[in-house]
C-alpha atoms as a PDB file:
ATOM      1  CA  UNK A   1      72.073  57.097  -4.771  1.00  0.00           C
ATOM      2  CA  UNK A   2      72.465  60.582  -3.511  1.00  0.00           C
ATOM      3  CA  UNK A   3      75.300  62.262  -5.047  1.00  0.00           C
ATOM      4  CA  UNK A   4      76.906  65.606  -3.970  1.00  0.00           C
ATOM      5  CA  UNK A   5      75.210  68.439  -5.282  1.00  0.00           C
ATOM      6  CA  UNK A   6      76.800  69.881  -8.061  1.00  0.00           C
ATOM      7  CA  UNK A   7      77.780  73.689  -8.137  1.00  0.00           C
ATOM      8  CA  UNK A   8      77.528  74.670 -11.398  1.00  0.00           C
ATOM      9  CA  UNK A   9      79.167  77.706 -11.341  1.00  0.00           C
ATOM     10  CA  UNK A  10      79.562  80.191 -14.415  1.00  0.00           C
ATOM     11  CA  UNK A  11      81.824  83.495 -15.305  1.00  0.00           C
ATOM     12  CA  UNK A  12      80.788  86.507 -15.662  1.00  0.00           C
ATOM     13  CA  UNK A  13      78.193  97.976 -20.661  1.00  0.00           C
ATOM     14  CA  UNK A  14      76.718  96.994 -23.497  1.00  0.00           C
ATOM     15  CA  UNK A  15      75.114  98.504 -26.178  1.00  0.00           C
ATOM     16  CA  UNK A  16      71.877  96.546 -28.297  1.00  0.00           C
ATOM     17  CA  UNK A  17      69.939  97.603 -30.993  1.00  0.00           C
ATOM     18  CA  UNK A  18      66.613  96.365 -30.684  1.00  0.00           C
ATOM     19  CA  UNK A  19      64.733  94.818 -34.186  1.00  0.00           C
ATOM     20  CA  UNK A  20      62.922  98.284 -34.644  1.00  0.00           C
ATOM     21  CA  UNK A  21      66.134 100.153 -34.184  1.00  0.00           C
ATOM     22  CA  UNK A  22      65.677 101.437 -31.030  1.00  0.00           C
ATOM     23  CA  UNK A  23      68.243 101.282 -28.044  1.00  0.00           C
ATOM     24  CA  UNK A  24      67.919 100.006 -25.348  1.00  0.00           C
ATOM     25  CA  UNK A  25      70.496 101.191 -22.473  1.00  0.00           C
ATOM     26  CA  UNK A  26      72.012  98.761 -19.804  1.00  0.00           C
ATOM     27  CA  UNK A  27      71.539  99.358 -16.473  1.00  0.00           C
ATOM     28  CA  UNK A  28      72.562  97.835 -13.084  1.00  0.00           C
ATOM     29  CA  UNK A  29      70.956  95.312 -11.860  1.00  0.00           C
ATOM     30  CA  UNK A  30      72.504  94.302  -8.162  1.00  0.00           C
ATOM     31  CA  UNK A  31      75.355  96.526  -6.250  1.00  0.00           C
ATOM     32  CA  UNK A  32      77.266  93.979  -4.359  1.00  0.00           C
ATOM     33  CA  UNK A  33      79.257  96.213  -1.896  1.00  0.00           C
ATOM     34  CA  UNK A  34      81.259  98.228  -4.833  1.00  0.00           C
ATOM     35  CA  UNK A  35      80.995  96.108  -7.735  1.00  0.00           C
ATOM     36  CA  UNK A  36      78.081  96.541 -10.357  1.00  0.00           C
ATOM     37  CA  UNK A  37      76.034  93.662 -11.966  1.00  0.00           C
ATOM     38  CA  UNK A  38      74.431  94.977 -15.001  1.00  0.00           C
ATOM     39  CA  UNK A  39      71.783  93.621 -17.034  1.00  0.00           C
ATOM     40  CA  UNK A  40      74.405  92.870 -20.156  1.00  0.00           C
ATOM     41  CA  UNK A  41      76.095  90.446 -17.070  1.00  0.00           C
ATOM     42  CA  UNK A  42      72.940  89.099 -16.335  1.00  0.00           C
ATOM     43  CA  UNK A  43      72.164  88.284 -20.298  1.00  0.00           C
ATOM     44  CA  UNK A  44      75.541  86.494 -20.836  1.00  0.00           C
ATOM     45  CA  UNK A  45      75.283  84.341 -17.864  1.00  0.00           C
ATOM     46  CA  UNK A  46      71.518  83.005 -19.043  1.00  0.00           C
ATOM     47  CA  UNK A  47      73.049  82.425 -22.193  1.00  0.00           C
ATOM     48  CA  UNK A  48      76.439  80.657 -21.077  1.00  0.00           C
ATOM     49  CA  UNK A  49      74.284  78.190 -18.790  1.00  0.00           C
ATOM     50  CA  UNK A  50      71.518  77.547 -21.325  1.00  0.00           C
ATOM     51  CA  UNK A  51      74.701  76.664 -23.926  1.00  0.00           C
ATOM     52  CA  UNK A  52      76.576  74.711 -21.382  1.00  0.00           C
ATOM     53  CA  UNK A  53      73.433  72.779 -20.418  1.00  0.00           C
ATOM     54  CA  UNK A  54      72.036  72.289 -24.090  1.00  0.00           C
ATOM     55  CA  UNK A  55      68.738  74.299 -23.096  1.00  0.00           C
ATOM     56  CA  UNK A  56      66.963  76.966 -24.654  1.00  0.00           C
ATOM     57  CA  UNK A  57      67.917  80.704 -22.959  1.00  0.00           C
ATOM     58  CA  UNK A  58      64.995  81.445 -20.364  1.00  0.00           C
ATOM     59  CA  UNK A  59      65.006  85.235 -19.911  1.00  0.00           C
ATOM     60  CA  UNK A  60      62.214  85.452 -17.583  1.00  0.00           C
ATOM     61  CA  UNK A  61      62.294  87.619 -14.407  1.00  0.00           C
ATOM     62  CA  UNK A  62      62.655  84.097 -12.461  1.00  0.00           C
ATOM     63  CA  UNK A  63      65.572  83.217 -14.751  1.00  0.00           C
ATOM     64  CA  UNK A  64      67.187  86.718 -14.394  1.00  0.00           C
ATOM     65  CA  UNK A  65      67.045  86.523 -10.801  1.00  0.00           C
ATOM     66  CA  UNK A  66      68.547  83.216 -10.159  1.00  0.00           C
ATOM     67  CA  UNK A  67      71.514  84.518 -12.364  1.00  0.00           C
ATOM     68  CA  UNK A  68      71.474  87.288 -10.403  1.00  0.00           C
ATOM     69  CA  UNK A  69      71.969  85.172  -7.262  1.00  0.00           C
ATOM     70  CA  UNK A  70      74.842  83.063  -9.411  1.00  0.00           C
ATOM     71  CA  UNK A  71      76.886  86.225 -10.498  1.00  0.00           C
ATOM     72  CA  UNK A  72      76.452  87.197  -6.525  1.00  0.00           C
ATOM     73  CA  UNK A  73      78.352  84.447  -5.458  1.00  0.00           C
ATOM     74  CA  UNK A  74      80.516  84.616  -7.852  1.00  0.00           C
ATOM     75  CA  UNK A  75      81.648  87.918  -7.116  1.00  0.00           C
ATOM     76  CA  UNK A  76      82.137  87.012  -3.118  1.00  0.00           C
ATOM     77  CA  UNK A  77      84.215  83.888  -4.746  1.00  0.00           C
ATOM     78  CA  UNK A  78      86.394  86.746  -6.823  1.00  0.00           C
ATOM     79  CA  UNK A  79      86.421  88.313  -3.311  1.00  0.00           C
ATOM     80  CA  UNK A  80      87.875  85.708  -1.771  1.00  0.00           C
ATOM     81  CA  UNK A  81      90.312  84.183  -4.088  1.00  0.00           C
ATOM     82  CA  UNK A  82      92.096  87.775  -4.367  1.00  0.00           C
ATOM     83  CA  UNK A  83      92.813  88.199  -1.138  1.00  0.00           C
ATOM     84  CA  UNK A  84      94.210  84.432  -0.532  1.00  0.00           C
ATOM     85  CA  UNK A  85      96.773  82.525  -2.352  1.00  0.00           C
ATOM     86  CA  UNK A  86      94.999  80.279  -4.325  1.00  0.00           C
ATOM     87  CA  UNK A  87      97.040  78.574  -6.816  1.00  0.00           C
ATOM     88  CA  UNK A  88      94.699  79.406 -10.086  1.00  0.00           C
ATOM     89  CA  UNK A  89      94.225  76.885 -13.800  1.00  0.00           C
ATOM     90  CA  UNK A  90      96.476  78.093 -16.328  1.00  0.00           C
ATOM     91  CA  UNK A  91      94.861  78.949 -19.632  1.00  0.00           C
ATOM     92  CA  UNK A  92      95.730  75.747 -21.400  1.00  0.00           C
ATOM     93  CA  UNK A  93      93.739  74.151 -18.981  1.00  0.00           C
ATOM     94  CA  UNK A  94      90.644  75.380 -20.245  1.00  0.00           C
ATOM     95  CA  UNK A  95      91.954  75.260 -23.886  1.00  0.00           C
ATOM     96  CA  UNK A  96      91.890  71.447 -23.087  1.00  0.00           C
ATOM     97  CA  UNK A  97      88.429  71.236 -21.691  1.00  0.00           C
ATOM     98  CA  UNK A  98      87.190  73.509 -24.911  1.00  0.00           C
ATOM     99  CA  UNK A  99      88.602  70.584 -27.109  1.00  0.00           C
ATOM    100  CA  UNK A 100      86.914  68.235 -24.851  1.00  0.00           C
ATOM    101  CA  UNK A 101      83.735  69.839 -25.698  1.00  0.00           C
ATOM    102  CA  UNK A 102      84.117  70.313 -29.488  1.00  0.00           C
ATOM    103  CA  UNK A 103      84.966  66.490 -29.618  1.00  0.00           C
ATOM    104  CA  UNK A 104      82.224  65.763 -27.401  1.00  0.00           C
ATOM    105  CA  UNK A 105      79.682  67.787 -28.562  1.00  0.00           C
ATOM    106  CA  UNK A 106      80.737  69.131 -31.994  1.00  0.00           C
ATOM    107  CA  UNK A 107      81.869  66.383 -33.404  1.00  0.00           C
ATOM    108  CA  UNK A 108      85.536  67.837 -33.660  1.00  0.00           C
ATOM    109  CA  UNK A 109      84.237  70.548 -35.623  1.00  0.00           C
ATOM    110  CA  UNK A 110      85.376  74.393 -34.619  1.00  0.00           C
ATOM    111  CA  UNK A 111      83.112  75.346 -37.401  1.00  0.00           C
ATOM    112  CA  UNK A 112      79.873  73.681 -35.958  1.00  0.00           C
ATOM    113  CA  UNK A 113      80.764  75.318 -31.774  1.00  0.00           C
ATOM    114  CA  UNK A 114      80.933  78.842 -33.667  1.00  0.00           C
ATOM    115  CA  UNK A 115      77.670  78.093 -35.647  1.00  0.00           C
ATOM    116  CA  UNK A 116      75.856  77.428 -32.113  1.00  0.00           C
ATOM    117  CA  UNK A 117      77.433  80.213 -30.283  1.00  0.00           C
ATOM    118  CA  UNK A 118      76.349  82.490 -32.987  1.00  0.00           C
ATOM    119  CA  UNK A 119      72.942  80.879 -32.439  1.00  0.00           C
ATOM    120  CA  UNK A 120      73.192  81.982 -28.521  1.00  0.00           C
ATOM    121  CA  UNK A 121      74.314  85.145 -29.081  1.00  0.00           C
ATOM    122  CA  UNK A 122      77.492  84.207 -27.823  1.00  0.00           C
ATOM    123  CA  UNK A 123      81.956  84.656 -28.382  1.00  0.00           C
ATOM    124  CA  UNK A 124      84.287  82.266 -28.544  1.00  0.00           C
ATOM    125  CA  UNK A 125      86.560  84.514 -25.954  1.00  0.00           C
ATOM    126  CA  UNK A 126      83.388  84.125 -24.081  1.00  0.00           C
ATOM    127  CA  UNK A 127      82.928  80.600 -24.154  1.00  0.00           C
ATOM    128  CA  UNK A 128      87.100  80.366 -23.109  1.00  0.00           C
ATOM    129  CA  UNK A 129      86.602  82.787 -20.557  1.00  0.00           C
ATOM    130  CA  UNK A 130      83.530  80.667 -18.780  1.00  0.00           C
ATOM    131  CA  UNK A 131      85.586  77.536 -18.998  1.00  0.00           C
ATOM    132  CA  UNK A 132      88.355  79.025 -17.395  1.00  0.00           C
ATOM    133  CA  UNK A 133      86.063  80.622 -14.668  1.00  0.00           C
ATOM    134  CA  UNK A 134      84.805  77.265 -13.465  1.00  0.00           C
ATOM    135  CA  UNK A 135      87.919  75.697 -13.446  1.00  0.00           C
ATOM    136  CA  UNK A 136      88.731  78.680 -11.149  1.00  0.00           C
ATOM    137  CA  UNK A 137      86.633  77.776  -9.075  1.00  0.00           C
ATOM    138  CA  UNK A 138      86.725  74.220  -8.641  1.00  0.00           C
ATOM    139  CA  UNK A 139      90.226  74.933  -7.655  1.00  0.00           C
ATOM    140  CA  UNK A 140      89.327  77.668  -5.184  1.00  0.00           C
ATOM    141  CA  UNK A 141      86.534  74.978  -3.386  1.00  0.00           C
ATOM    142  CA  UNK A 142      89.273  72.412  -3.439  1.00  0.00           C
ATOM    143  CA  UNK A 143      91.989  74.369  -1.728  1.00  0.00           C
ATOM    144  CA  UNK A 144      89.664  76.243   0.362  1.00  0.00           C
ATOM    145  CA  UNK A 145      86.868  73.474   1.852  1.00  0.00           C
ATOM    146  CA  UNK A 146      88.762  70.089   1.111  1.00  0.00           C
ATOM    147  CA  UNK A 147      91.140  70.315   4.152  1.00  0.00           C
ATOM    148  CA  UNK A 148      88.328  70.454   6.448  1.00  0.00           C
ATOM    149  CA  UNK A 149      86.268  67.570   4.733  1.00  0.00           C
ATOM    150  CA  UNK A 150      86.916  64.924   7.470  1.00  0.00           C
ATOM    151  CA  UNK A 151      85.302  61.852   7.553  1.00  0.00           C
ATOM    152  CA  UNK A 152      86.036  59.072   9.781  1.00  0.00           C
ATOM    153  CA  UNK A 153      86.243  55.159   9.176  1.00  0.00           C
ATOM    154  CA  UNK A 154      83.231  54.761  10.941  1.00  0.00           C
ATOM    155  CA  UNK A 155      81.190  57.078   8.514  1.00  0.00           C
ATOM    156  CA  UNK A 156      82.470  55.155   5.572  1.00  0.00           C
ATOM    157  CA  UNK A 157      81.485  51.879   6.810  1.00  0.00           C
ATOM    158  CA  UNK A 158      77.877  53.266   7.562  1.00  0.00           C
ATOM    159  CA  UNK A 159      77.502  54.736   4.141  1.00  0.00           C
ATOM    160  CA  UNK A 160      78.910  50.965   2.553  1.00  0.00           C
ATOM    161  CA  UNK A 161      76.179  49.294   4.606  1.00  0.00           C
ATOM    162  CA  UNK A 162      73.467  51.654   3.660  1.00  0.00           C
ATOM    163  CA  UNK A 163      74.650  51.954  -0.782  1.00  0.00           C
ATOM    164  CA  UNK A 164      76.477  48.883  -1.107  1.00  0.00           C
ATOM    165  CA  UNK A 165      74.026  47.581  -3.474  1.00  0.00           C
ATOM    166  CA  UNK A 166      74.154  50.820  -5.625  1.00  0.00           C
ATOM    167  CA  UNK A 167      77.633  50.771  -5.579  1.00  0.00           C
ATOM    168  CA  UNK A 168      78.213  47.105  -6.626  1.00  0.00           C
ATOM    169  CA  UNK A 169      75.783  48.087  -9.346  1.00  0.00           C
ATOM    170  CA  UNK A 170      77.817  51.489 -10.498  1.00  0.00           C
ATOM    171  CA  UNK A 171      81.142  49.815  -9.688  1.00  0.00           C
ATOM    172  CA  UNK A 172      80.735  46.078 -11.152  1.00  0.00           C
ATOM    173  CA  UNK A 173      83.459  43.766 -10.047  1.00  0.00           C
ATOM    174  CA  UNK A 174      85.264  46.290  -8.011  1.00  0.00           C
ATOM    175  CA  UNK A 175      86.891  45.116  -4.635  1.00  0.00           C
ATOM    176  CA  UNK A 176      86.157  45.907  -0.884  1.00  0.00           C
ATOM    177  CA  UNK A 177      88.737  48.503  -0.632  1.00  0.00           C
ATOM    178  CA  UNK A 178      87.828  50.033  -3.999  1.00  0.00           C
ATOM    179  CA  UNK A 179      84.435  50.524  -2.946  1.00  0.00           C
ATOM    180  CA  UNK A 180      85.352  52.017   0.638  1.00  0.00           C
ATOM    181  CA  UNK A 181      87.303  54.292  -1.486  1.00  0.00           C
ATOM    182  CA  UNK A 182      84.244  55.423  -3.562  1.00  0.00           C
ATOM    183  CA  UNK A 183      82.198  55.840  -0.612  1.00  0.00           C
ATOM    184  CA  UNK A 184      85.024  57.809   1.094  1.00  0.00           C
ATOM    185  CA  UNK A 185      84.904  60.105  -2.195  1.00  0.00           C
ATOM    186  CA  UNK A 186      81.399  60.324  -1.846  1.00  0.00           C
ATOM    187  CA  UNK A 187      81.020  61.828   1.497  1.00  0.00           C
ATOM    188  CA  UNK A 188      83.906  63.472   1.477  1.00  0.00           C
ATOM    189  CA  UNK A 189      82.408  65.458  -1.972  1.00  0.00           C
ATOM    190  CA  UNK A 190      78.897  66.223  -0.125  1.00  0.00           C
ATOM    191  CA  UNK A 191      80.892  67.728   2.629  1.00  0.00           C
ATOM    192  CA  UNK A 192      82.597  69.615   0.974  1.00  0.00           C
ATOM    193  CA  UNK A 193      79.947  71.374  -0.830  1.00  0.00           C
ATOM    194  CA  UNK A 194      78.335  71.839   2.567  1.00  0.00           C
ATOM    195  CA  UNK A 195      81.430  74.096   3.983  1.00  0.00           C
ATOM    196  CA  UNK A 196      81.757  75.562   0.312  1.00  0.00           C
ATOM    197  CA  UNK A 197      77.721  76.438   0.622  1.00  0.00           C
ATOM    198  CA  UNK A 198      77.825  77.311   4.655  1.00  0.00           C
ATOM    199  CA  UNK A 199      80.617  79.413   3.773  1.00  0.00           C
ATOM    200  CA  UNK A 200      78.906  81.407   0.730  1.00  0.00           C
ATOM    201  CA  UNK A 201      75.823  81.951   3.464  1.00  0.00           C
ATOM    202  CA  UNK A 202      78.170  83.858   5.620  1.00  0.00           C
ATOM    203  CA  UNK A 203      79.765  85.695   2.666  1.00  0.00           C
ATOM    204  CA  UNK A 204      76.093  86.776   1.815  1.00  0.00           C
ATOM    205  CA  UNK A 205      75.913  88.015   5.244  1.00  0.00           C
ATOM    206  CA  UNK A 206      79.003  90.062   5.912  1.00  0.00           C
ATOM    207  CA  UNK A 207      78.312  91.840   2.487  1.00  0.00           C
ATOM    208  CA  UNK A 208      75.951  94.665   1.224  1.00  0.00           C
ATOM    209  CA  UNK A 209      74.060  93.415  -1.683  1.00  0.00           C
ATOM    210  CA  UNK A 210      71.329  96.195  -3.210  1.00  0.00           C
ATOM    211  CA  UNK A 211      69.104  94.997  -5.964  1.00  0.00           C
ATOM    212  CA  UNK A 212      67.468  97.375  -8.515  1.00  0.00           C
ATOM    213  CA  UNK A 213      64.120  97.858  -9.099  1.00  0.00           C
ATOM    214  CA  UNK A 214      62.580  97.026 -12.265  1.00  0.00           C
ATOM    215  CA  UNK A 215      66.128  94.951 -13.359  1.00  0.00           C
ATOM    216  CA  UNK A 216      64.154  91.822 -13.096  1.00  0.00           C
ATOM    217  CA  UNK A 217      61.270  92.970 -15.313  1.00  0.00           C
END
């Protein structure tokens, strides 16, 4: 069944001494109107997703460019939520999803999610602060697209007809209405990313975005 596409969205001038000793400067990697991405940005986002997703950290020129493009938006999201009033998660919130994934993932073990963020190069305050980000977010597309998500009786009923199968399968035993509800969710979700990614097109538009050469290297 197709499911709404999921935005995974992540957070996000350093310093590093190379194995041979030598330093190697950061440098900016994409001007979005006033604000800098720099390389160091661009390194901590591939390794926060690769963690997150349980995949090895891909620092290609492909790789650094689609974080590139991910720290973009997430700047015109910064944008936007300062100038609105957007309720934002409070910290505990994302204390609360961290424990979720030390239970999940760790085995309840603090120990074992600082051994594996040492083995990604990454902080703890780093980890928090990425959690914290995407809750951000999810907030800000729920305030900001969900109001305009409309979708009428009609639509639901064409959707039941069309997945009822799947969602009999997915939703065993589960009434008519419960089921109408699902689909409802459903459409509703895909929707919504479609305003949230309509709207992020525009953003893109209205904004001066200058990308370095040789960043990508």
């Amino acid at each position: 069944m197709h499911r709404p596409t999921q935005f995974r969205l992540s957070i996000l001038l350093a310093v590093a001494g190379a194995a041979s000793g030598a330093v190697i400067l950061d440098q900016i990697a994409v001007v979005v109107d006033k604000h800098a991405i720099k390389s160091s940005d661009i390194d901590r986002d591939i390794r926060l997703t690769a963690f997150l997703n349980r995949e090895r950290p891909d620092f290609s020129a492909q790789s650094k460019k689609l974080s590139a493009e991910r720290l973009i938006d997430q700047q015109l999201i910064r944008e936007e939520i300062a100038t609105g009033s957007y309720r934002r998660p409070a910290e505990k919130e994302a204390e609360t999803l961290q424990t979720q994934l030390v239970r999940d993932r760790f085995h309840g073990s603090d120990a074992e999610l600082a051994k594996a963020l040492t083995q990604y190069g990454l902080t703890l305050e780093e980890l928090s602060a990425q959690l914290l980000w995407q809750l951000t977010v999810l907030r800000f597309i729920d305030q900001r697209f969900r109001a305009g998500a409309f979708v009428s009786d009609d639509q639901v009923q064409q959707y039941l007809q069309q997945h009822q199968a799947e969602l009999r399968k997915e939703n065993p035993g589960a009434k008519q209405d419960v089921l109408q509800s699902k689909a409802r969710d459903i459409l509703e979700g895909e929707l919504v990313n479609k305003n949230f990614a309509d709207w992020l097109e525009q953003a893109r538009k209205r904004t001066s975005i200058e990308y370095k050469q040789g960043a990508f290297a």
